[in-house]
Each structure stands twice: as structure tokens, then as C-alpha cells.
C-alpha atoms as a PDB file:
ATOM      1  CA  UNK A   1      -9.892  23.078  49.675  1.00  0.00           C
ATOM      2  CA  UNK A   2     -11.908  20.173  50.625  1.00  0.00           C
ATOM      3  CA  UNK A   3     -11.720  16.629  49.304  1.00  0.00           C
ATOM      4  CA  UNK A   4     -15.036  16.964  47.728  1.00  0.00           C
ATOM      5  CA  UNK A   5     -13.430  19.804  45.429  1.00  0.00           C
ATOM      6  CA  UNK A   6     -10.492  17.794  44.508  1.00  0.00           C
ATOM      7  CA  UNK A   7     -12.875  14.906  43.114  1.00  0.00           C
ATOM      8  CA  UNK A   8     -14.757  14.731  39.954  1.00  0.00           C
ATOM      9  CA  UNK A   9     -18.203  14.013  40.268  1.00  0.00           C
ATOM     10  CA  UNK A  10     -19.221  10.537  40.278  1.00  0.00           C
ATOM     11  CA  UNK A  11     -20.451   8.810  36.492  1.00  0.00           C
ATOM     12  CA  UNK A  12     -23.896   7.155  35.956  1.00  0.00           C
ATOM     13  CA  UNK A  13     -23.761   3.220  35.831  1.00  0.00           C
ATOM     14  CA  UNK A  14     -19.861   2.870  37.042  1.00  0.00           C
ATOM     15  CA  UNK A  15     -18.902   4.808  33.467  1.00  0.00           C
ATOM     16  CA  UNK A  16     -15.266   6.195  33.245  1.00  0.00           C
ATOM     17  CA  UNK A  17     -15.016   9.547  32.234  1.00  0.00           C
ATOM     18  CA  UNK A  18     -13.761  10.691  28.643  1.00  0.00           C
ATOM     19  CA  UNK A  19     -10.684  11.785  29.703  1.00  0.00           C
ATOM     20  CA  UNK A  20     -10.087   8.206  31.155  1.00  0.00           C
ATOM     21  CA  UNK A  21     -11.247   6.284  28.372  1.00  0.00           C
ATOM     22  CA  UNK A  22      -8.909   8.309  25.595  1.00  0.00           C
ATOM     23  CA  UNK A  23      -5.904   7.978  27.803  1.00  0.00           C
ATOM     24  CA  UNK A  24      -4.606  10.978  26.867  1.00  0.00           C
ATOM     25  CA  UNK A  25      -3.395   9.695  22.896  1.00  0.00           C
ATOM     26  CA  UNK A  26      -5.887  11.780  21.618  1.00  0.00           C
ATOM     27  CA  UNK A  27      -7.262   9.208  19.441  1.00  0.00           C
ATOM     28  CA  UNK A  28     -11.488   9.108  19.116  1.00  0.00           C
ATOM     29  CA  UNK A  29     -13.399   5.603  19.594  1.00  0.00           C
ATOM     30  CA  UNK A  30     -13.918   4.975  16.449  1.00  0.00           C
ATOM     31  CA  UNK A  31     -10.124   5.680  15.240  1.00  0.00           C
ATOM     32  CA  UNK A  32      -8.811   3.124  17.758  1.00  0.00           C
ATOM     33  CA  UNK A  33     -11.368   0.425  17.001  1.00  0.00           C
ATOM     34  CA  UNK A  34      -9.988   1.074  13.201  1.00  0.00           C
ATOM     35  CA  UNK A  35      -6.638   0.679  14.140  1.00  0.00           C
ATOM     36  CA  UNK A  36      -7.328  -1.961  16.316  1.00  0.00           C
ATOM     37  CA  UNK A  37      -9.105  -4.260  12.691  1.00  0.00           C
ATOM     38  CA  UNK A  38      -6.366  -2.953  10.747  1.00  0.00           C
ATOM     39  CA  UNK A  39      -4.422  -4.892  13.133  1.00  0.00           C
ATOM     40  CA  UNK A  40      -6.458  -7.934  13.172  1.00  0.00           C
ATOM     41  CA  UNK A  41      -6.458  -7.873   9.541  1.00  0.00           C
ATOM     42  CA  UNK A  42      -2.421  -7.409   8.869  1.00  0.00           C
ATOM     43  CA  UNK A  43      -2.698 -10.432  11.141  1.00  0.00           C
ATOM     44  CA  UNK A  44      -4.486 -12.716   9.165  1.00  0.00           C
ATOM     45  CA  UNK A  45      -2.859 -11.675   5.905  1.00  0.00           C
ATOM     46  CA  UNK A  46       0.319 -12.219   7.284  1.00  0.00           C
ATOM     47  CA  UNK A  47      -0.185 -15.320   8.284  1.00  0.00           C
ATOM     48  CA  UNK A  48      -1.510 -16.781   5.029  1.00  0.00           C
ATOM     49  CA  UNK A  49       1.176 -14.706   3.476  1.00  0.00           C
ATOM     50  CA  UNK A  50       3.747 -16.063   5.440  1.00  0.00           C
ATOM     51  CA  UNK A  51       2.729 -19.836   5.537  1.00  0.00           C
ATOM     52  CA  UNK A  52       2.252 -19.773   1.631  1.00  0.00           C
ATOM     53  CA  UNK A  53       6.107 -18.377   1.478  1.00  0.00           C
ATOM     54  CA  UNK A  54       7.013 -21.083   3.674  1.00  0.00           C
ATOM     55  CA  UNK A  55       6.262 -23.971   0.754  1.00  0.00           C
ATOM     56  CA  UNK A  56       9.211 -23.310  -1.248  1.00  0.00           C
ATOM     57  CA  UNK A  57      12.628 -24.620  -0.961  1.00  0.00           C
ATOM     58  CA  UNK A  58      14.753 -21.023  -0.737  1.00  0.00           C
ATOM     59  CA  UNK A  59      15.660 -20.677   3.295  1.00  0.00           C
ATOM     60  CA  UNK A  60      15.432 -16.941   2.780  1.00  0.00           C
ATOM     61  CA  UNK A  61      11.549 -17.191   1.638  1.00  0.00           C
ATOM     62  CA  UNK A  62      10.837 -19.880   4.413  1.00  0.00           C
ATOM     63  CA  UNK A  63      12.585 -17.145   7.195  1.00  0.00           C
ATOM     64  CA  UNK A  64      10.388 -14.238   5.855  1.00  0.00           C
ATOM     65  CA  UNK A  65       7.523 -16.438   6.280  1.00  0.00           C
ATOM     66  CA  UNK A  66       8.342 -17.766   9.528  1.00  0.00           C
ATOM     67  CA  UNK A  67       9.017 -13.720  10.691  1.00  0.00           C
ATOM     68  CA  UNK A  68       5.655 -13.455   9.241  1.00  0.00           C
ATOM     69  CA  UNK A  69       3.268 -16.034  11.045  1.00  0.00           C
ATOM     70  CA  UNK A  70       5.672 -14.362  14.196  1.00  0.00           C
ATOM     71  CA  UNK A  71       4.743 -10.726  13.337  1.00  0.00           C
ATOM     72  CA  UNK A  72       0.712 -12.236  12.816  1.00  0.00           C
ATOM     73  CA  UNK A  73       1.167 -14.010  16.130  1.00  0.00           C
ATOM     74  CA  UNK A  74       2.565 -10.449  17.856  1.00  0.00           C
ATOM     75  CA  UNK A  75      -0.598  -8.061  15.794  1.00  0.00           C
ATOM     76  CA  UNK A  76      -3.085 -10.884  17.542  1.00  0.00           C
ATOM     77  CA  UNK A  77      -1.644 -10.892  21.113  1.00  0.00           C
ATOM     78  CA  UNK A  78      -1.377  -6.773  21.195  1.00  0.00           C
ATOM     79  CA  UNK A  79      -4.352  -6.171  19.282  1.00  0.00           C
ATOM     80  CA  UNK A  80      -7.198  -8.682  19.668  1.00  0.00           C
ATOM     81  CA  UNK A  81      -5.874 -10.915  22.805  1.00  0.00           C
ATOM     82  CA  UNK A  82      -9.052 -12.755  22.622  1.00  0.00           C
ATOM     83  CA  UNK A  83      -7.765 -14.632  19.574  1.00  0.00           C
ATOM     84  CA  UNK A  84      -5.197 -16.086  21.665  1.00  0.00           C
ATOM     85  CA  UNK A  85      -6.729 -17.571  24.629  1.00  0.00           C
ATOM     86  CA  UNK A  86      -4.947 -20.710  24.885  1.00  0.00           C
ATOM     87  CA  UNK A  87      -1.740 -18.197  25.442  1.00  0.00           C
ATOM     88  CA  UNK A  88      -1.618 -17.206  29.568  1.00  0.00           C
ATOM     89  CA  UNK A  89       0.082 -13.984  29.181  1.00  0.00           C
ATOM     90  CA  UNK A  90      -1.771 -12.819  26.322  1.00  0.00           C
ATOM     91  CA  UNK A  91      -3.731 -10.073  28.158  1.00  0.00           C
ATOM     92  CA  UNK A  92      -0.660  -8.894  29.994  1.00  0.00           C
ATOM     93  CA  UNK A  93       0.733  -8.360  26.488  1.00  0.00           C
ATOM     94  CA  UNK A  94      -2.062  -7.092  25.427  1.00  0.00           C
ATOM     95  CA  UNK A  95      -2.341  -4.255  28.955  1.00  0.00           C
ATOM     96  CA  UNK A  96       1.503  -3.366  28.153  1.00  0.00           C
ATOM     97  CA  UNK A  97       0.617  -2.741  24.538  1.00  0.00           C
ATOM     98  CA  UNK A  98      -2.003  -0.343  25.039  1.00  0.00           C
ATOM     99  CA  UNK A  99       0.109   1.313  27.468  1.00  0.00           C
ATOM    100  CA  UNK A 100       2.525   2.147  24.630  1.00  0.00           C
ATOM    101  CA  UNK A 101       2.490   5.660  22.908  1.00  0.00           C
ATOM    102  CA  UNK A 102       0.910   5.525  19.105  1.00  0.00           C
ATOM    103  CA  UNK A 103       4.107   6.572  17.439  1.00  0.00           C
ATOM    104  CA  UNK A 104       5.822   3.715  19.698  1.00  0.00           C
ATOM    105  CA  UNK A 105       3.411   1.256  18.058  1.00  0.00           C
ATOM    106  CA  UNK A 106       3.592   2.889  14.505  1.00  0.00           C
ATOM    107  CA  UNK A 107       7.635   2.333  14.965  1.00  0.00           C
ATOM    108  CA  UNK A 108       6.936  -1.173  16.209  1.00  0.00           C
ATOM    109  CA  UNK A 109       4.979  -2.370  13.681  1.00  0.00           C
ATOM    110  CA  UNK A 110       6.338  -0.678  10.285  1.00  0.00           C
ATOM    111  CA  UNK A 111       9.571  -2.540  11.739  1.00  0.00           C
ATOM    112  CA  UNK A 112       7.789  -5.714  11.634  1.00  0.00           C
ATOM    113  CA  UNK A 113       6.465  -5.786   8.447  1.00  0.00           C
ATOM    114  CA  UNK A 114       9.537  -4.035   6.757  1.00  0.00           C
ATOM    115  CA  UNK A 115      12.094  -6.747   7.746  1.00  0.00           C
ATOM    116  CA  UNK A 116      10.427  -9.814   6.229  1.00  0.00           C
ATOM    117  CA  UNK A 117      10.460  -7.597   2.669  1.00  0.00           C
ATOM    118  CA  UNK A 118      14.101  -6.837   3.621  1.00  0.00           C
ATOM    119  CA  UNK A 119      14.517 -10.819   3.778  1.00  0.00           C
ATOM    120  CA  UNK A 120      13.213 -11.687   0.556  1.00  0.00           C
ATOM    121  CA  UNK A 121      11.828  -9.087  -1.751  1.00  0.00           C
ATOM    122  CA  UNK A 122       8.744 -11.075  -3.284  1.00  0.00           C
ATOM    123  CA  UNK A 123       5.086 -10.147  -4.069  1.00  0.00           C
ATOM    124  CA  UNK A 124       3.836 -12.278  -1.468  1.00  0.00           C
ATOM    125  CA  UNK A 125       5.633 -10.629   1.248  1.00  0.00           C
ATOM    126  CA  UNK A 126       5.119  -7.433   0.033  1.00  0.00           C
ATOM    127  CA  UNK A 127       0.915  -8.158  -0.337  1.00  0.00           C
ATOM    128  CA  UNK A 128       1.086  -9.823   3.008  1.00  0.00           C
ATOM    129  CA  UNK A 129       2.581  -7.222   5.074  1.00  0.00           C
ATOM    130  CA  UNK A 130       0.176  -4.344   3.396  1.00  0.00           C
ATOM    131  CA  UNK A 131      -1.504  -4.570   6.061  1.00  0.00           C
ATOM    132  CA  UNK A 132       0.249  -4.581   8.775  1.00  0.00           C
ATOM    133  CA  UNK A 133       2.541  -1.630   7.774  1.00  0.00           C
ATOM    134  CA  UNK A 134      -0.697   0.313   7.071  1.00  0.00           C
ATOM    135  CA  UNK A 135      -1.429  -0.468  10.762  1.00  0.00           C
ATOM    136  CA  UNK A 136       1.743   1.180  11.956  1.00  0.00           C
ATOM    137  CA  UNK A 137       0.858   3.950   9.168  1.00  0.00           C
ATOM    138  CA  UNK A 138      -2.755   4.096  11.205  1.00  0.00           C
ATOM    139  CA  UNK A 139      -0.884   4.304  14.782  1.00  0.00           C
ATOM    140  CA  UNK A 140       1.528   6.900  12.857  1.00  0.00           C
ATOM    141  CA  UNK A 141      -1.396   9.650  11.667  1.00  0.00           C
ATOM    142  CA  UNK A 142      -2.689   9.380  15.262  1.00  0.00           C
ATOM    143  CA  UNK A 143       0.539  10.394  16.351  1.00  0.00           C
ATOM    144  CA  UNK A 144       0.284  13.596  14.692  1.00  0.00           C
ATOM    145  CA  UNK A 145      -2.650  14.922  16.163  1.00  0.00           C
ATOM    146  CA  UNK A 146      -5.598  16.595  15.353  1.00  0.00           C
ATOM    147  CA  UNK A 147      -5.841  18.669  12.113  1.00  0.00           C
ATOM    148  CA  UNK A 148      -6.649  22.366  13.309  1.00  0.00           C
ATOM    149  CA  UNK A 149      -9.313  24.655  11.341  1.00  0.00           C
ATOM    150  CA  UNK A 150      -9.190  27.244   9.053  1.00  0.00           C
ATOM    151  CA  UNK A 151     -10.579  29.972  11.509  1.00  0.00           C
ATOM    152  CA  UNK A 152      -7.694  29.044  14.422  1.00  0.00           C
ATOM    153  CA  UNK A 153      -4.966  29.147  11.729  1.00  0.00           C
ATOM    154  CA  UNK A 154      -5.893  32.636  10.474  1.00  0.00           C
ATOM    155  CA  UNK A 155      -5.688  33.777  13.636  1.00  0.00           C
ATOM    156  CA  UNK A 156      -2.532  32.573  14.387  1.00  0.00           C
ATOM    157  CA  UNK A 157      -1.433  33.981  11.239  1.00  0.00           C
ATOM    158  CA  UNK A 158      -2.880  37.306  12.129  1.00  0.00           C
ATOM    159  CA  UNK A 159      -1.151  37.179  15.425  1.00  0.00           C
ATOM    160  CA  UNK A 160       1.926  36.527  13.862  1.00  0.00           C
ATOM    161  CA  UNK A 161       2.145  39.263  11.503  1.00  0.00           C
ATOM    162  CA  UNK A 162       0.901  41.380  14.219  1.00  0.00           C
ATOM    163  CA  UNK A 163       4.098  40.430  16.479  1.00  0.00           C
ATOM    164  CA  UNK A 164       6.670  41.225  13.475  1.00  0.00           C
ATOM    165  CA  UNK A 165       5.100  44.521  12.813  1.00  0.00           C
ATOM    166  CA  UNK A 166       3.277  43.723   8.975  1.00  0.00           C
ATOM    167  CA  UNK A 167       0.290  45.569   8.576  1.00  0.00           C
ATOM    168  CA  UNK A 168      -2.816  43.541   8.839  1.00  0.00           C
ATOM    169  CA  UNK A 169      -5.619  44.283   6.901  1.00  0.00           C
ATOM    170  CA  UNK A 170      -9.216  44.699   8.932  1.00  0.00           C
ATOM    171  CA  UNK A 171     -12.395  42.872   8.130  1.00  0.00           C
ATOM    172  CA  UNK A 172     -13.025  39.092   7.207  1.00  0.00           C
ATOM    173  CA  UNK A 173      -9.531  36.944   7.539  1.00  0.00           C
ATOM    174  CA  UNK A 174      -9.790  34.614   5.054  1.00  0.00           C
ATOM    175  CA  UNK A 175      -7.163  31.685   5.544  1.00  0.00           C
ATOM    176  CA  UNK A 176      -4.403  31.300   3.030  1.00  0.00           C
ATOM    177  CA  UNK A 177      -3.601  28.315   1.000  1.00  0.00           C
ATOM    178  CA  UNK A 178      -0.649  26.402   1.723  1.00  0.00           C
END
């Protein structure tokens, strides 16, 4: 084998190649950029949340809201590091972050926004940290992978039943409902 084998062929205007740009997380463009607002969003509601259950004069209500404005200040430095440019090591954050698996985010970030609810149960907490635990919830379903289709499943199916000896009926496999 020569070296010119081993390479893949060169992309137009310094592109990177699909299988570069999806990482191997199998998650499409436009999934990741959702993710990614979902992010930005849980961000900004939790820091309104969390600054408005801050005024009060209950220390548990002022800790959820100061774990909030922290879990807002976290969403922005992994998922939009531009917002936080006065912040050196923002895009290091930000480089380690995307390095992390989806199911390692959606753990990371249900955990954030589940403690400040665990803190102190109130509806601001819970409306402020929607967002961000339907980020981890986002990172979560990605985790899963890709939904298969009908025709691959009755196959399967028809494999199976072939392997354990059933009789299989010839003709049009129509899948089964689950």
C-alpha cells in the first residue's frame, strides 16, 4: 500500500470532511445548533430566574438562585463561549466541552438544573431551569441514536424468526406494531 491509498482525497476550499465535522456523536448540523440555543436559552432563563430568587430573605431561595446564575454562567461558557469574552479560559472550556460524549452532557446538565429545585422547591426555580433540563433532555435523545425504519426492522424480525425455526410467511413483510 502506498501513502496515497492510506489518505482521503483532499476537500475543495480547506473543507473538513463529514465524518470530521460530526465527530462521530452522530448528531446532524442542525440537531447540534438546536441543542446548542437550547443551551443559550436555559442560560438566560436561569439567570433571570435565579437573580429574581435571589430578592427574598429565605437563604435557601438566595442559594438556588446563586446555583442558578452559576449553572447560566457554566450553559454560556460550554455552549456559546462568545458570550463570555472577558473570561480567558472560556474557549478552553468551551474545546473540553465539545469533547464530551452527549449522554455525558445530558448527565451534566439535568444535574444542574435538578439541584437548585432540590434546594428550594418554588415555581421560579422550577420555570427557570425548564430550560436547561430540556437541554440535557436534547443532549439525552442524541444519545440514543438514530431511529431505524420500518423496512430494516422487518427484516430483522424476519431474520429472527428465521434463526428460531418459526415459519415465515413469503411475500410483502409488513412491519408489526409495537
Amino acid at each position: 500500500m502506498n501513502s496515497q491509498e492510506e489518505q482521503p482525497p483532499p476537500q475543495p476550499d480547506g473543507a473538513a470532511s463529514p465524518a470530521a465535522q460530526n465527530d462521530g456523536d452522530g448528531m446532524t448540523w442542525w440537531y447540534r445548533w438546536l441543542c446548542r440555543l437550547a443551551g443559550i436559552f436555559g442560560g438566560i432563563s436561569c439567570a433571570f430566574a435565579g437573580l429574581l430568587n435571589c430578592v427574598t430573605i429565605y437563604p435557601l431561595n438566595i442559594a438556588a438562585g446563586v446555583w442558578m446564575m452559576l449553572n447560566a454562567f457554566i450553559l454560556f461558557l460550554c455552549e456559546a463561549p462568545f458570550c463570555c469574552q472577558f473570561v480567558e479560559f472560556a474557549n478552553v472550556v468551551s474545546a473540553k466541552a465539545d469533547k464530551l460524549r452527549p449522554w455525558q452532557k445530558a448527565l451534566f446538565y439535568c444535574g444542574m438544573a435538578i439541584f437548585p429545585i432540590m434546594l428550594s422547591l418554588t415555581l421560579t426555580t422550577l420555570l427557570g431551569n425548564a430550560i436547561a433540563f430540556a437541554t440535557g433532555v436534547l443532549y439525552g435523545l442524541s444519545a440514543l441514536g438514530k431511529k431505524g425504519d420500518a423496512i430494516t426492522y422487518a427484516r430483522l424480525q424476519q431474520l429472527q424468526r428465521k434463526q428460531t425455526g418459526e415459519e415465515v410467511p413469503m411475500g410483502n413483510v409488513e412491519p408489526q406494531a409495537v
